[in-house]
N, C-alpha and C. Protein backbone atom coordinates (compact mmCIF):
# COMPACT_ATOMS: atom_id res chain seq x y z
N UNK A 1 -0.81 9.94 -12.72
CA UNK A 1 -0.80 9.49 -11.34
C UNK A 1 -1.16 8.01 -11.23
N UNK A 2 -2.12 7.25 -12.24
CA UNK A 2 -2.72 6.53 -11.76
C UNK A 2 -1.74 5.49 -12.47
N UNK A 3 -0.31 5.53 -13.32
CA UNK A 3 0.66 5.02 -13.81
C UNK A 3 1.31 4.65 -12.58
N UNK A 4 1.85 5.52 -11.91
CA UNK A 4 2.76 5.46 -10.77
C UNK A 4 1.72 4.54 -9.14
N UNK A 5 0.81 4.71 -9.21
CA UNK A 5 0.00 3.92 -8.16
C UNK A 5 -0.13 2.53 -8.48
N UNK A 6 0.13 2.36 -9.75
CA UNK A 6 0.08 1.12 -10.40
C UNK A 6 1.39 0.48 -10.36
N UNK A 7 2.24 0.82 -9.97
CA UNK A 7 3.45 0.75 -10.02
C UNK A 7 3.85 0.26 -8.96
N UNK A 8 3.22 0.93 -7.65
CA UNK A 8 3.38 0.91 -6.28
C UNK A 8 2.58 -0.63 -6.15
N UNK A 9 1.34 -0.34 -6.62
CA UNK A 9 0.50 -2.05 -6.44
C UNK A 9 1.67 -2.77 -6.20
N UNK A 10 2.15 -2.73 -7.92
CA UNK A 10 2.43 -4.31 -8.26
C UNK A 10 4.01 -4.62 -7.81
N UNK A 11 4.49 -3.49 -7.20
CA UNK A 11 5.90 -3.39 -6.38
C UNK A 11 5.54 -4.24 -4.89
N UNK A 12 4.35 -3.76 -4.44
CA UNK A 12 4.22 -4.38 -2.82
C UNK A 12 3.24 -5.98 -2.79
N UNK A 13 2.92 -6.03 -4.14
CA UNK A 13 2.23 -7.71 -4.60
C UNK A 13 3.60 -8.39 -5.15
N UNK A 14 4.73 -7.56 -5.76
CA UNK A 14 5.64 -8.85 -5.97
C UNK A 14 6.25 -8.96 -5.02
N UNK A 15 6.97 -8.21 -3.76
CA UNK A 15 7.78 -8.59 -2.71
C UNK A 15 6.40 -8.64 -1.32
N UNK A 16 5.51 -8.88 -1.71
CA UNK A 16 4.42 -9.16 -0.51
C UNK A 16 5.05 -8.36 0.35
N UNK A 17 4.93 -7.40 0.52
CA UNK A 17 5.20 -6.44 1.85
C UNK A 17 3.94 -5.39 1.84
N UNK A 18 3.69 -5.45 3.46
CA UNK A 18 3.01 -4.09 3.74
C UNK A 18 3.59 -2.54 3.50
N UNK A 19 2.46 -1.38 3.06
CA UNK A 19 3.46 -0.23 3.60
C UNK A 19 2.08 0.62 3.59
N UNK A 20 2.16 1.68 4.55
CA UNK A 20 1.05 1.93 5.31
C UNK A 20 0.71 3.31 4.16
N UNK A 21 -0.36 3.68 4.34
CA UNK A 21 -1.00 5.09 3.43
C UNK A 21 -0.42 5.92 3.02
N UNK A 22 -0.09 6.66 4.81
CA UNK A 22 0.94 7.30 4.68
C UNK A 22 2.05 7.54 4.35
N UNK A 23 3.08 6.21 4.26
CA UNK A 23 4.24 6.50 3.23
C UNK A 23 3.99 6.26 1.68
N UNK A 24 3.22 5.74 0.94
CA UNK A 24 2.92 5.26 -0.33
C UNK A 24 2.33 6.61 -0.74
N UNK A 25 1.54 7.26 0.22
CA UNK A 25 1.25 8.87 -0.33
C UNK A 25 1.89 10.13 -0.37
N UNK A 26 2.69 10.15 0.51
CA UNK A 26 3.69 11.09 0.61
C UNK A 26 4.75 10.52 -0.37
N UNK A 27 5.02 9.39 -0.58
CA UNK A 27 5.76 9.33 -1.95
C UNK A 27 5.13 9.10 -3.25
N UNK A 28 3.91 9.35 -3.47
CA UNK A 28 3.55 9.95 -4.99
C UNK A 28 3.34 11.23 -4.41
N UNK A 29 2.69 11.96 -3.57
CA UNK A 29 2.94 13.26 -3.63
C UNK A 29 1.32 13.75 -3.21
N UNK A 30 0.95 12.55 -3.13
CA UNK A 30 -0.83 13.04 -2.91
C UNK A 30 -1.14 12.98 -1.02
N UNK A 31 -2.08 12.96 -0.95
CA UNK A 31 -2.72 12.85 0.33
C UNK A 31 -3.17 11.06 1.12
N UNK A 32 -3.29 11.08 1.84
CA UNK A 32 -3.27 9.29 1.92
C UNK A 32 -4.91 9.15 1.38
N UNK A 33 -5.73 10.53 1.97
CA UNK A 33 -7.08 10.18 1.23
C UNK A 33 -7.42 9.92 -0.27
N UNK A 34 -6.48 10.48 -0.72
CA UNK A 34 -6.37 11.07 -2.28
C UNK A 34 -6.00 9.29 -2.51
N UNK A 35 -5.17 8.67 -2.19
CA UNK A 35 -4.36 7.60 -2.39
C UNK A 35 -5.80 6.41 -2.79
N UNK A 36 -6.13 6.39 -1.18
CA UNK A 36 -7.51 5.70 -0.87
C UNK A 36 -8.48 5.64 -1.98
N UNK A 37 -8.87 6.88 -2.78
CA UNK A 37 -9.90 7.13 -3.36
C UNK A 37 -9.65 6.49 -4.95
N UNK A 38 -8.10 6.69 -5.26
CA UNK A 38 -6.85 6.36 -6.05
C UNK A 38 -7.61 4.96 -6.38
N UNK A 39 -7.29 4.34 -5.28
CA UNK A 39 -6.90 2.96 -5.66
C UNK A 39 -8.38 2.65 -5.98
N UNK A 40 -9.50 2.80 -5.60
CA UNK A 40 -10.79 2.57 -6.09
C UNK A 40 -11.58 1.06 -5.24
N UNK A 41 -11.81 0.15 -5.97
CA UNK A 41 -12.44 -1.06 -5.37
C UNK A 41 -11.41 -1.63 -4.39
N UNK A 42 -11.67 -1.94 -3.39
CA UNK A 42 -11.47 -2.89 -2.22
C UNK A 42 -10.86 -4.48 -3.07
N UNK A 43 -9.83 -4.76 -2.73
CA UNK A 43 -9.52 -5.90 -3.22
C UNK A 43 -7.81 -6.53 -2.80
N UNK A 44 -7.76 -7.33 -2.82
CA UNK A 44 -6.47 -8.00 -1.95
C UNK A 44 -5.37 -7.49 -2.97
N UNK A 45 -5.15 -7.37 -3.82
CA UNK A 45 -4.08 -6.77 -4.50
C UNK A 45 -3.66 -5.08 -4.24
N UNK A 46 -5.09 -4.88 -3.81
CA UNK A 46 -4.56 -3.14 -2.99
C UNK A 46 -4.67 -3.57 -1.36
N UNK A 47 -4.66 -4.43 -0.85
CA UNK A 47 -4.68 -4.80 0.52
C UNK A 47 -3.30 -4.73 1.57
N UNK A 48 -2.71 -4.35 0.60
CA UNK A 48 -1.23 -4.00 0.35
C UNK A 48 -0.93 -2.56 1.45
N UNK A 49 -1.78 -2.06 1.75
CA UNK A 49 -1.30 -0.54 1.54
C UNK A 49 -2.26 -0.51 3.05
N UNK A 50 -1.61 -0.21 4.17
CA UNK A 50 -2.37 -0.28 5.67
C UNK A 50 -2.14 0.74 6.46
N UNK A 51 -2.78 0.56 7.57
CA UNK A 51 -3.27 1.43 8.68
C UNK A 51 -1.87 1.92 9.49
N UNK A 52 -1.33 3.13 9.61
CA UNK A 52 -0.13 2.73 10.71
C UNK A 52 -0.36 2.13 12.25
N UNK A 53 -1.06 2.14 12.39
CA UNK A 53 -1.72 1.73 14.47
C UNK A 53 -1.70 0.06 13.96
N UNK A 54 -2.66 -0.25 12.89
CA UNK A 54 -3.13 -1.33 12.88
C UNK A 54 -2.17 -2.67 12.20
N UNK A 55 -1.86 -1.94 11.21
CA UNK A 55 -1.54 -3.27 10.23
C UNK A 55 -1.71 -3.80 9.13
N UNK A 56 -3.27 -3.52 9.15
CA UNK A 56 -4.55 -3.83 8.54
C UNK A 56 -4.79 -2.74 7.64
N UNK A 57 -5.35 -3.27 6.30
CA UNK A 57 -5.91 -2.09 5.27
C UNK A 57 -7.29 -1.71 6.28
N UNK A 58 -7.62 -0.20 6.06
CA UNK A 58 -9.01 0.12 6.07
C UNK A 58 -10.24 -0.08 5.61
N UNK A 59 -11.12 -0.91 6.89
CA UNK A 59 -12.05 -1.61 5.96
C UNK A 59 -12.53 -2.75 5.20
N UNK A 60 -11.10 -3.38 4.57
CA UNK A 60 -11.27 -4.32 4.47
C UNK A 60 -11.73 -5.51 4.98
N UNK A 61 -12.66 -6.69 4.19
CA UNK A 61 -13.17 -7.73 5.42
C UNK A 61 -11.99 -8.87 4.57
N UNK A 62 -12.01 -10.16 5.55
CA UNK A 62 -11.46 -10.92 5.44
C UNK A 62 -11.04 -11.29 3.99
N UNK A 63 -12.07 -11.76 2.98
CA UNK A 63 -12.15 -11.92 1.61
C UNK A 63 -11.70 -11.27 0.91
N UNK A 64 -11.80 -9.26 1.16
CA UNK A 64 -10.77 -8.85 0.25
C UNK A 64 -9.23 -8.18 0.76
N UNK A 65 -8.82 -9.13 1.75
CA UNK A 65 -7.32 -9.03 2.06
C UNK A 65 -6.73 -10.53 1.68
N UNK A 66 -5.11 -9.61 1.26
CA UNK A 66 -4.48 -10.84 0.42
C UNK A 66 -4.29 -11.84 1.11
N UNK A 67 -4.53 -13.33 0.71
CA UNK A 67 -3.54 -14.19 1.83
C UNK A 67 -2.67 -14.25 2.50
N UNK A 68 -1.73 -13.58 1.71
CA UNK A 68 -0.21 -13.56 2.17
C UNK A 68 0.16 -11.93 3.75
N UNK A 69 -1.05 -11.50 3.33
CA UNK A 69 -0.99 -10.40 4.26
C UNK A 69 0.16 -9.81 5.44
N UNK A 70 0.03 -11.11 6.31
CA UNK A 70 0.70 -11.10 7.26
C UNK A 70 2.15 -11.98 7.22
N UNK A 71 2.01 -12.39 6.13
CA UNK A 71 3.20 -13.20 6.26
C UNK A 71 4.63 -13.09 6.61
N UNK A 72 4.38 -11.34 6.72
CA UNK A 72 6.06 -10.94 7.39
C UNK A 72 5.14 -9.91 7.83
N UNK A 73 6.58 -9.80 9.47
CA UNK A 73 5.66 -8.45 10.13
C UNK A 73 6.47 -6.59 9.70
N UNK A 74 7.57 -7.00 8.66
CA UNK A 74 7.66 -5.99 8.27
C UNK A 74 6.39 -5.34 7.32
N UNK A 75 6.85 -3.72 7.72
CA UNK A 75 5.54 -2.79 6.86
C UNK A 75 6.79 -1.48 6.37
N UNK A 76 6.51 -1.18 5.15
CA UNK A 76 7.01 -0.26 4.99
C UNK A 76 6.44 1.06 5.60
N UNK A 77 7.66 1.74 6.08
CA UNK A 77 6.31 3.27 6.90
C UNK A 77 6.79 3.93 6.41
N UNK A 78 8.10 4.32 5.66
CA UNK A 78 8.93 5.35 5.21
C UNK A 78 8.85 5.88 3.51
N UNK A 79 7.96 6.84 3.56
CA UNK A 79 8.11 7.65 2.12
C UNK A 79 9.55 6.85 1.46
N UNK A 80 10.50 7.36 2.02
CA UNK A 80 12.20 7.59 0.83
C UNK A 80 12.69 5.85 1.07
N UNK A 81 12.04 4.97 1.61
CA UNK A 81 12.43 3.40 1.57
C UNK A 81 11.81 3.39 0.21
N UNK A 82 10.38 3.37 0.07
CA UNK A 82 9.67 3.28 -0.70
C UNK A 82 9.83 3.73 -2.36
N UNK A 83 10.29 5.16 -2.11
CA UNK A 83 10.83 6.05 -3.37
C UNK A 83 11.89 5.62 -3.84
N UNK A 84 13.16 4.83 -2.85
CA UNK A 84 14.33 4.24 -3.02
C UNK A 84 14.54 2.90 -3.55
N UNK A 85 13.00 1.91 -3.10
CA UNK A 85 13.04 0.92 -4.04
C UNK A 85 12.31 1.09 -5.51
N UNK A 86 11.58 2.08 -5.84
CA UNK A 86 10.49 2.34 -7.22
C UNK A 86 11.69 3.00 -7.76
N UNK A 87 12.09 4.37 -7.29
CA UNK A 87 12.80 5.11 -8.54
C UNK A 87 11.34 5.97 -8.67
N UNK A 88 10.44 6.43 -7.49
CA UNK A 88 9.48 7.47 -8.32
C UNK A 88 10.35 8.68 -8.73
């Protein structure tokens, strides 16, 4: 599991795009909590992965969200966008 989450990271750090819990978890297959717990330390390279209401990772303070954060207001929300660009 923790192959394929790694995968997802460094998929949404090279095209800087958001995509919210919920679709990044429903496409490995886990729970968005499960995801959360997944990714482990707080840090702008998992800052990646956000709130659907918000935008925003959970929690995070300023310092450990990426710079580039906002830099487009697309977010991925869709499990099969997601599965369709990886190949999980």
């Amino acid at each position: 599991m923790q192959e394929k989450i790694t995968l997802v990271v460094d998929y949404l750090n090279k095209v800087r795009t958001r995509c919210t819990y919920n679709a990044a978890a429903k496409a490995l297959g886990i729970t968005p909590q499960a995801l959360k717990k997944l990714l482990g330390k707080r840090k702008p390279e998992n800052s990646w992965f956000v709130n659907t209401g918000t935008g925003n990772p959970v929690g995070y303070t300023d310092e450990e969200k990426h710079p580039e954060l906002h830099r487009t207001k697309i977010i991925i929300k869709s499990a099969e966008v997601l599965t369709r660009n990886l190949d999980l």
